[in-house]
Protein backbone atom coordinates (compact mmCIF):
# COMPACT_ATOMS: atom_id res chain seq x y z
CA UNK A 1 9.09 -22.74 -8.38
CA UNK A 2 10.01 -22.88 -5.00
CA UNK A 3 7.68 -21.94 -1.77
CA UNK A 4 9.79 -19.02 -1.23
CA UNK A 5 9.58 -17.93 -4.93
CA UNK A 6 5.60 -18.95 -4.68
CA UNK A 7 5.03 -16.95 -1.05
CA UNK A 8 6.92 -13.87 -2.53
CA UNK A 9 4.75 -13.49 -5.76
CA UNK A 10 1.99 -13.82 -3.40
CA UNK A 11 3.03 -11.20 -1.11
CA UNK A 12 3.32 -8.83 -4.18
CA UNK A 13 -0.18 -9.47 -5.70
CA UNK A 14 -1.52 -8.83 -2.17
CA UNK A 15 0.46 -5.43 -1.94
CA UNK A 16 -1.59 -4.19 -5.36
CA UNK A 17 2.00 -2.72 -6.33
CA UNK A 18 2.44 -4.95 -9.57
CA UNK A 19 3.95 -2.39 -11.67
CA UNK A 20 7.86 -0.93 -11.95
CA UNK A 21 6.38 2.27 -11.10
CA UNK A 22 4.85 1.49 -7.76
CA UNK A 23 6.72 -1.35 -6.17
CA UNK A 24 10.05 -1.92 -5.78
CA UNK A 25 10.77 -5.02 -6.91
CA UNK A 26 12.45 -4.37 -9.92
CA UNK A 27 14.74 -1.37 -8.75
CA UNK A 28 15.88 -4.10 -6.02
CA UNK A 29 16.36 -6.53 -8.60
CA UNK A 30 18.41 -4.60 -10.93
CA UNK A 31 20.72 -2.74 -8.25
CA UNK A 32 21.52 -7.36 -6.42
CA UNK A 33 21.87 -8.49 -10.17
CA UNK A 34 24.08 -5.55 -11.29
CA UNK A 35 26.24 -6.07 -8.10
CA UNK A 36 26.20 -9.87 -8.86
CA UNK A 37 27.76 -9.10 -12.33
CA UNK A 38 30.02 -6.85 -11.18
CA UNK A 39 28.75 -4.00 -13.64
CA UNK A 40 27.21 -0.17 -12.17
CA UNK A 41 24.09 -0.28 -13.83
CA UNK A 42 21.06 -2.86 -14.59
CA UNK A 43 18.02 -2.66 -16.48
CA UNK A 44 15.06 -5.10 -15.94
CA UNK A 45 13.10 -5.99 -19.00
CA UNK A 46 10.45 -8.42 -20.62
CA UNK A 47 12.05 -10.57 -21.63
CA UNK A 48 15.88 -11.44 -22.98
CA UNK A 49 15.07 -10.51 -26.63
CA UNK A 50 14.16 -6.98 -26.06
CA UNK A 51 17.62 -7.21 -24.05
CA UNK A 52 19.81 -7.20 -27.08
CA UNK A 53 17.61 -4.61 -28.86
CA UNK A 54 17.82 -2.41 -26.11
CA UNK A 55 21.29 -2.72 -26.09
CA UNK A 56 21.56 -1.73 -29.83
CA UNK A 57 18.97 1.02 -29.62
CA UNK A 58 21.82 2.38 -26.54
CA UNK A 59 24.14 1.99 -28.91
CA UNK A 60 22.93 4.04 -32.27
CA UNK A 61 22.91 0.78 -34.38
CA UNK A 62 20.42 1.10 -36.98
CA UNK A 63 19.92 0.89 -41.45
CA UNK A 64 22.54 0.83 -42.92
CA UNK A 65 24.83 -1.06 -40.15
CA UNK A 66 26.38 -4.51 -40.05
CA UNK A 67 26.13 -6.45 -36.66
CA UNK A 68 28.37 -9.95 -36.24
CA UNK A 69 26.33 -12.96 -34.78
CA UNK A 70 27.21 -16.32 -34.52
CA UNK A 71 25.13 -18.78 -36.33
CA UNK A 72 25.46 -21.46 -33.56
CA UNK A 73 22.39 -19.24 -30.76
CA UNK A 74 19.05 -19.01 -30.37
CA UNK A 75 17.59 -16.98 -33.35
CA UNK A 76 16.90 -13.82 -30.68
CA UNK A 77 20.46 -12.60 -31.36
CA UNK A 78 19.80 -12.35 -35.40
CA UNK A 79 16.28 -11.01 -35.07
CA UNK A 80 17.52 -8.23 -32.52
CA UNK A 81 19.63 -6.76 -34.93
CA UNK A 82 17.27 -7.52 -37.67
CA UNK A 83 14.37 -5.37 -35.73
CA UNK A 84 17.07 -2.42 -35.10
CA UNK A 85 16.89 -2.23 -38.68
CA UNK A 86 20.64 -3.65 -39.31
CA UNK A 87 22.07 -6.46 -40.85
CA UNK A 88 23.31 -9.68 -38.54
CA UNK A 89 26.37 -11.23 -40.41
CA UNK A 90 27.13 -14.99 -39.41
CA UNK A 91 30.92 -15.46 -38.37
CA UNK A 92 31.66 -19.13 -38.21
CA UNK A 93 31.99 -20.58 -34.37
CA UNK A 94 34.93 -22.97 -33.18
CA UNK A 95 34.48 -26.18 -33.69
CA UNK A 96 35.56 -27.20 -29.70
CA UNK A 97 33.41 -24.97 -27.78
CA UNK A 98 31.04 -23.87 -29.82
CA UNK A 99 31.58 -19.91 -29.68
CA UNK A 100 32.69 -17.34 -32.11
CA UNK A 101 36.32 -15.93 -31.26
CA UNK A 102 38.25 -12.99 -32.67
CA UNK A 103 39.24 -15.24 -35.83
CA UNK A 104 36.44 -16.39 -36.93
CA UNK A 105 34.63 -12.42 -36.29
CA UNK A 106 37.90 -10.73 -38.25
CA UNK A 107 37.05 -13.00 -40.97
CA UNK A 108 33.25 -11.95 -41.50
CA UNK A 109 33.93 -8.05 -40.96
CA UNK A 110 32.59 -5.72 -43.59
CA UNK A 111 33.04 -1.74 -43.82
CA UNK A 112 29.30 -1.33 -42.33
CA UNK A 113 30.34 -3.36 -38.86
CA UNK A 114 29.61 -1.57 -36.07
CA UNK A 115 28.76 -3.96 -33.37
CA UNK A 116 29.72 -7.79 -32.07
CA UNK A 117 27.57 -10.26 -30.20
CA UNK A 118 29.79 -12.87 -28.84
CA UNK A 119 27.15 -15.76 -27.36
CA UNK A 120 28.32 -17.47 -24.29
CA UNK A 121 26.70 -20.75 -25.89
CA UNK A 122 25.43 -22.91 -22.88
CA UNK A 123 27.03 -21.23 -20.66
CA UNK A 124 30.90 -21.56 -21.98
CA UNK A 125 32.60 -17.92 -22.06
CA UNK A 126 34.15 -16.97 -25.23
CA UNK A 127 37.67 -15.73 -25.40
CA UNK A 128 36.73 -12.24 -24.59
CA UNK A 129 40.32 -10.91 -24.40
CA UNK A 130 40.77 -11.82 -27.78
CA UNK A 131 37.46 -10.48 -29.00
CA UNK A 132 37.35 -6.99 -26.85
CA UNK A 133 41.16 -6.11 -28.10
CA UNK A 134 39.85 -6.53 -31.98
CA UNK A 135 36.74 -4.57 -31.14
CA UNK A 136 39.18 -2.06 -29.78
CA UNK A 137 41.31 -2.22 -32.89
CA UNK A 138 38.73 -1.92 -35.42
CA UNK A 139 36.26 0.68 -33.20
CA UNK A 140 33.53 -1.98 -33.00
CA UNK A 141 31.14 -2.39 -29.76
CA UNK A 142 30.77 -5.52 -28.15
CA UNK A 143 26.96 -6.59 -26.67
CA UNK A 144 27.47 -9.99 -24.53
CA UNK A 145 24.92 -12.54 -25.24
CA UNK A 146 24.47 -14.00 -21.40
CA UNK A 147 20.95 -15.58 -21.90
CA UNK A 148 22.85 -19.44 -21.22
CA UNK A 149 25.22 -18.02 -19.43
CA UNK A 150 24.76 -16.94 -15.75
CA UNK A 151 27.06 -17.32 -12.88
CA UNK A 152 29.54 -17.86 -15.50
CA UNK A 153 32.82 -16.00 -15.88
CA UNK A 154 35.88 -15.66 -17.92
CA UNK A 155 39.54 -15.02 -15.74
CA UNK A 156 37.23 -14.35 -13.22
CA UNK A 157 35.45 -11.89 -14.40
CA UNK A 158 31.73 -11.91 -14.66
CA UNK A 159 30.33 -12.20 -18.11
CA UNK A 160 28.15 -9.05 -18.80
CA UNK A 161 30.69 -7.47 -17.17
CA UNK A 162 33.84 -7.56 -20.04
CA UNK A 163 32.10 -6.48 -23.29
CA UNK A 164 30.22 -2.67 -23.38
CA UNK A 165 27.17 -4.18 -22.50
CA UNK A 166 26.04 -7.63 -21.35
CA UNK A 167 21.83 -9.11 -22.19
CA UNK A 168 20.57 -11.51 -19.98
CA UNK A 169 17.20 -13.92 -20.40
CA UNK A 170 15.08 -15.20 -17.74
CA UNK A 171 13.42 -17.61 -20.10
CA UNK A 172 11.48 -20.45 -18.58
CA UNK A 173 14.16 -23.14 -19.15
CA UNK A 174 17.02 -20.61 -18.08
CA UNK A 175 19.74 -20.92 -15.10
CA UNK A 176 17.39 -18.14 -13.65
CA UNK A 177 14.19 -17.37 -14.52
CA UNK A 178 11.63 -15.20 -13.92
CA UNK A 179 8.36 -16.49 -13.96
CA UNK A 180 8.29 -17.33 -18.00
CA UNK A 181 10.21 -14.40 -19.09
CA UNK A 182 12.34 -11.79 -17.82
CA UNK A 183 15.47 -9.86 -19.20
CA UNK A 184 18.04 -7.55 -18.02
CA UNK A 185 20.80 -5.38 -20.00
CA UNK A 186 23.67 -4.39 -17.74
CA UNK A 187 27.02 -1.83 -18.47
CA UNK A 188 29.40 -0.09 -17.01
CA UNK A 189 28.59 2.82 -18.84
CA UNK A 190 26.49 5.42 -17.95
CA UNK A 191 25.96 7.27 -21.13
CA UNK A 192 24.28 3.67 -22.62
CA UNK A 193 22.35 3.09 -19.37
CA UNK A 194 20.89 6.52 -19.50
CA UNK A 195 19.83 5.83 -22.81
CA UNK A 196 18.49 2.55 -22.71
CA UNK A 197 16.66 3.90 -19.60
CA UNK A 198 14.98 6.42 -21.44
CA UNK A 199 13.80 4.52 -24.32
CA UNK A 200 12.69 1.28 -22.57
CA UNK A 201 10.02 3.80 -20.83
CA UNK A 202 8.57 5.65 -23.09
CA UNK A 203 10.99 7.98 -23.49
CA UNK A 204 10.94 8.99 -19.63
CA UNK A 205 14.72 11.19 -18.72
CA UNK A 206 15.67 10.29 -15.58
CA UNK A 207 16.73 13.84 -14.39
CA UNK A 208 13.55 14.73 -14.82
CA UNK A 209 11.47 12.15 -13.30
CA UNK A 210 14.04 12.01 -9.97
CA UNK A 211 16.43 15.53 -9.93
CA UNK A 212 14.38 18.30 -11.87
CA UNK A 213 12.75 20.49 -10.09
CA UNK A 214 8.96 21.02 -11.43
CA UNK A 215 6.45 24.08 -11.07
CA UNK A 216 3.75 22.21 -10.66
CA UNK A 217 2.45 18.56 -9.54
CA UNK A 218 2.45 17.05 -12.24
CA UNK A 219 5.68 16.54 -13.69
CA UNK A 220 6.57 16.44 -17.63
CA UNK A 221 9.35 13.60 -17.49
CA UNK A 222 9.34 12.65 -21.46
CA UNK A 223 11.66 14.64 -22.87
CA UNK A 224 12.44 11.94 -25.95
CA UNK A 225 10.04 8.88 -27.31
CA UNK A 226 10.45 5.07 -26.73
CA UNK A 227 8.58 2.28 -25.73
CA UNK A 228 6.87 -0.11 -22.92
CA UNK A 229 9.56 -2.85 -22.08
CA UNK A 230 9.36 -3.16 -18.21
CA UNK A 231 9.50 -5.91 -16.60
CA UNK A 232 6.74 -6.43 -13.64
CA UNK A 233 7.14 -6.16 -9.87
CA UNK A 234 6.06 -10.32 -9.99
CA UNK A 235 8.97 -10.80 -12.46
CA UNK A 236 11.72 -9.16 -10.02
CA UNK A 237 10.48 -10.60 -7.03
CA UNK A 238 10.76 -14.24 -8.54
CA UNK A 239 14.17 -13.28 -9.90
CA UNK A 240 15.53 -12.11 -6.67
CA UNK A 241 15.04 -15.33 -4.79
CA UNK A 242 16.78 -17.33 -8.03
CA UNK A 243 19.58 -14.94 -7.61
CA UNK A 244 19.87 -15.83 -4.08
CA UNK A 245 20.56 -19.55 -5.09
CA UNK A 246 22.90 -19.14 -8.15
CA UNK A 247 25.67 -20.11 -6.75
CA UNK A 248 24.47 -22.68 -5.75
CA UNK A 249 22.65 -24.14 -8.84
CA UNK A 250 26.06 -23.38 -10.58
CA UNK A 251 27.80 -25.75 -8.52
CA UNK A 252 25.37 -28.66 -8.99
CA UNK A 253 25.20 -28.26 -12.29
CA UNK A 254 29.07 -28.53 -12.34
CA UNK A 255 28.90 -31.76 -10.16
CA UNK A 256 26.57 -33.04 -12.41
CA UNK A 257 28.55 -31.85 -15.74
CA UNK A 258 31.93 -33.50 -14.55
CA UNK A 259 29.74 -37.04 -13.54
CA UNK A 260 28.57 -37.40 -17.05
CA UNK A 261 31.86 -36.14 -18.65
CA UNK A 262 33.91 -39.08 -16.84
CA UNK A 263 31.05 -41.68 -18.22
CA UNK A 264 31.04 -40.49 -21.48
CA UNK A 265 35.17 -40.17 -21.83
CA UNK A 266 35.03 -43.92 -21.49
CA UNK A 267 32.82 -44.17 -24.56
CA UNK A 268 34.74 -44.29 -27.81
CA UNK A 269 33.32 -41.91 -30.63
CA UNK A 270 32.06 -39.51 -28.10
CA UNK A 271 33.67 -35.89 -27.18
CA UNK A 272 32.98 -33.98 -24.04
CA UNK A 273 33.52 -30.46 -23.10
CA UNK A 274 36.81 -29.13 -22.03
CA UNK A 275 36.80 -25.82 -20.88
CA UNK A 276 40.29 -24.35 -19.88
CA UNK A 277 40.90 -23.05 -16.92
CA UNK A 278 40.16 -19.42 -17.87
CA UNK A 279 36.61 -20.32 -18.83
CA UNK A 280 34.03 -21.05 -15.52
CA UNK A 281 31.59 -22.93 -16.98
CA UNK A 282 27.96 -22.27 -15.78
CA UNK A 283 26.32 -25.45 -17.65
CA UNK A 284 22.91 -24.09 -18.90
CA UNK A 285 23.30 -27.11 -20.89
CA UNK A 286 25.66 -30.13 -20.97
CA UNK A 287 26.84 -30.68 -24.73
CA UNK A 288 28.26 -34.39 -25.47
CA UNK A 289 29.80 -34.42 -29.42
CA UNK A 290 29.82 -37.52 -31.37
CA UNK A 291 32.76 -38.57 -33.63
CA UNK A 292 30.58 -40.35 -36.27
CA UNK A 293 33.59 -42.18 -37.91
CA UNK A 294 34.32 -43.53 -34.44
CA UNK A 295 31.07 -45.10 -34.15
CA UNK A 296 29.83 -48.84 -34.87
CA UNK A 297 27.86 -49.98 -38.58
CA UNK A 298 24.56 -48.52 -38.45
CA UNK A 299 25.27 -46.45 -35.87
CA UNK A 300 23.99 -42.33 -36.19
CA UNK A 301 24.06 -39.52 -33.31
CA UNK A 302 20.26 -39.52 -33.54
CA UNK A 303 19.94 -43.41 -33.12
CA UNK A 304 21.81 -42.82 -29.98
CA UNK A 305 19.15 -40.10 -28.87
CA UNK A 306 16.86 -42.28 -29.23
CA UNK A 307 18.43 -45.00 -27.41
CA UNK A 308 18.73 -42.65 -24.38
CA UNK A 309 15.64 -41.75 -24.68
CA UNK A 310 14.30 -44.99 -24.25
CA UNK A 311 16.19 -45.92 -21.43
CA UNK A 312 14.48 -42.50 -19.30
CA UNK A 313 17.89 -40.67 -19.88
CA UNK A 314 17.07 -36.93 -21.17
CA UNK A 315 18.81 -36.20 -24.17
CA UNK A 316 18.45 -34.22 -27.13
CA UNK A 317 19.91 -33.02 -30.56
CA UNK A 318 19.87 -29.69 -32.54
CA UNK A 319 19.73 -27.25 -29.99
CA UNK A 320 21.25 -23.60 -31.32
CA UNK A 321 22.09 -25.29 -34.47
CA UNK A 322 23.05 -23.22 -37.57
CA UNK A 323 20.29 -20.48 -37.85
CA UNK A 324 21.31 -18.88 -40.66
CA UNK A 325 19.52 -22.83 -42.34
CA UNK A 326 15.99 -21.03 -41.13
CA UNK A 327 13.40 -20.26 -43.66
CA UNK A 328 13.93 -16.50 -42.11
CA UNK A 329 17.15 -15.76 -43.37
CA UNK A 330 16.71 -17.13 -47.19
CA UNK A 331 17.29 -14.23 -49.04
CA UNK A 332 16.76 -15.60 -52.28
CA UNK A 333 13.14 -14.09 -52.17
């Protein structure tokens, strides 16, 4: 963390006003990342997890419903569902970019679908035209999985911004983050907002903590029941000074995505990335694919991991693999 980011959290501890309720940190937050998304309303959160379910909850998905996931994410998107009570149902991803598209979805539909997550896997938009215009066909909602995807966009469009509602993480390791954790759920739509609102607060309506008029001091403001998933007034403030710079970040790691995609073109049995031109490409991370029949005797993708490795270059394998091969989701018990 920067000295900005460091002074900030500083000045907010001093303040005493830590929480949502008494600062105003996180209102900030949510009204500069909504605008930055392009979408009317934000929600700050936790952490990105509690993103998706929140976005569910908003959207009535519960027992009994089907929810399509890709199997190439972080497990969050699967679990979400899972803890809403649904089903997640794996569609199979494309084997260029990585993401689910309207294909592969139409393919894994069942008559208890009600919902889509689309993943915008390291930061590579899906082909949300395609995806929103079967959603529309078949009356399905679409949830945007952002958490590796900020500053990205799709015909210019933010991502978030296309689907009904968009989840965002702040995870350590994220473009942005947030201390540790953080999340935020944004929409265009005020009827989810207002719920998700509600229920991320214990159940607090917002007409009648701001607009109601009240007979006495105190104020009854719970008029249905929820839960604690606010984020904290150190969380915002960290997250407004990373939001500050995302542009910026985006653009080196773009610079520094299109220097190791010209090195590695020259290497036979490797694949890089090719985004068209409709895809912006944040880079949350910078995916290199191996053509194993390409490669020299003896020769494996982890053996060149290693090699890497050993010469102080950073490099890794596995990463949002096929979750659906987790202990988790064997259902033969």
């Amino acid at each position: 963390f920067n000295e900005a980011q460091c002074d900030a959290v500083q000045t907010v501890l001093k303040s005493g006003k830590v929480n949502y309720w008494t600062g105003q940190e996180c209102r900030l937050f949510e009204k500069e990342f909504a605008a930055a998304v392009d979408c009317d309303h934000a929600i700050s959160l936790a952490n990105g997890t509690l993103a998706i379910e929140l976005a569910l909850h908003a959207l009535g998905i519960g027992p009994g419903d089907d929810v399509i996931v890709p199997p190439r994410t972080f497990i969050a998107t699967a679990s979400a569902v899972w803890a809403r009570g649904a089903r997640p149902i794996f569609a199979d991803v494309d084997p260029i970019n990585g993401n689910v598209s309207a294909e592969t979805i139409e393919m894994a539909l069942t008559p208890n679908t009600k919902a889509i997550i689309p993943v915008h896997i390291a930061g590579w938009p899906c082909d949300m035209d395609s995806i929103m215009d079967l959603a529309h066909d078949r009356g399905l909602f679409v949830i945007e999985d952002c958490a590796q995807a900020h500053g990205a966009t799709y015909k210019g469009q933010p991502v978030g911004s296309i689907g009904h509602l968009g989840a965002f993480s702040f995870c350590q390791d994220k473009i942005i983050t947030t201390g540790g954790e953080g999340g935020m759920l944004v929409t265009n739509r005020k009827d989810l907002w207002g719920r998700a609102w509600s229920y991320k607060d214990h159940g607090k309506d917002w007409d009648a903590v701001y607009n109601k008029e009240h007979p006495t001091i105190f104020k009854w403001t719970h008029e249905s029941l929820g839960t604690n998933w606010r984020m904290t007034e150190m969380q915002a403030v960290i997250g407004r000074c990373a939001l500050r710079e995302l542009s910026n970040w985006v653009q080196a790691r773009r610079r520094n995505a299109a220097t190791l995609d010209e090195a590695l073109s020259r290497i036979a049995g490797i694949r890089t990335e090719t985004p068209d031109v409709d895809a912006f490409h944040s880079y949350y991370k910078h995916y290199a694919f191996v053509r194993s029949e390409q490669l020299q005797a003896g020769w494996t993708r982890d053996l060149i991991v290693k090699a890497l490795q050993k010469e102080g270059i950073p490099c890794g394998s596995g990463i949002c693999c096929e979750i659906y091969e987790e202990a988790a989701f064997d259902v033969r018990d």
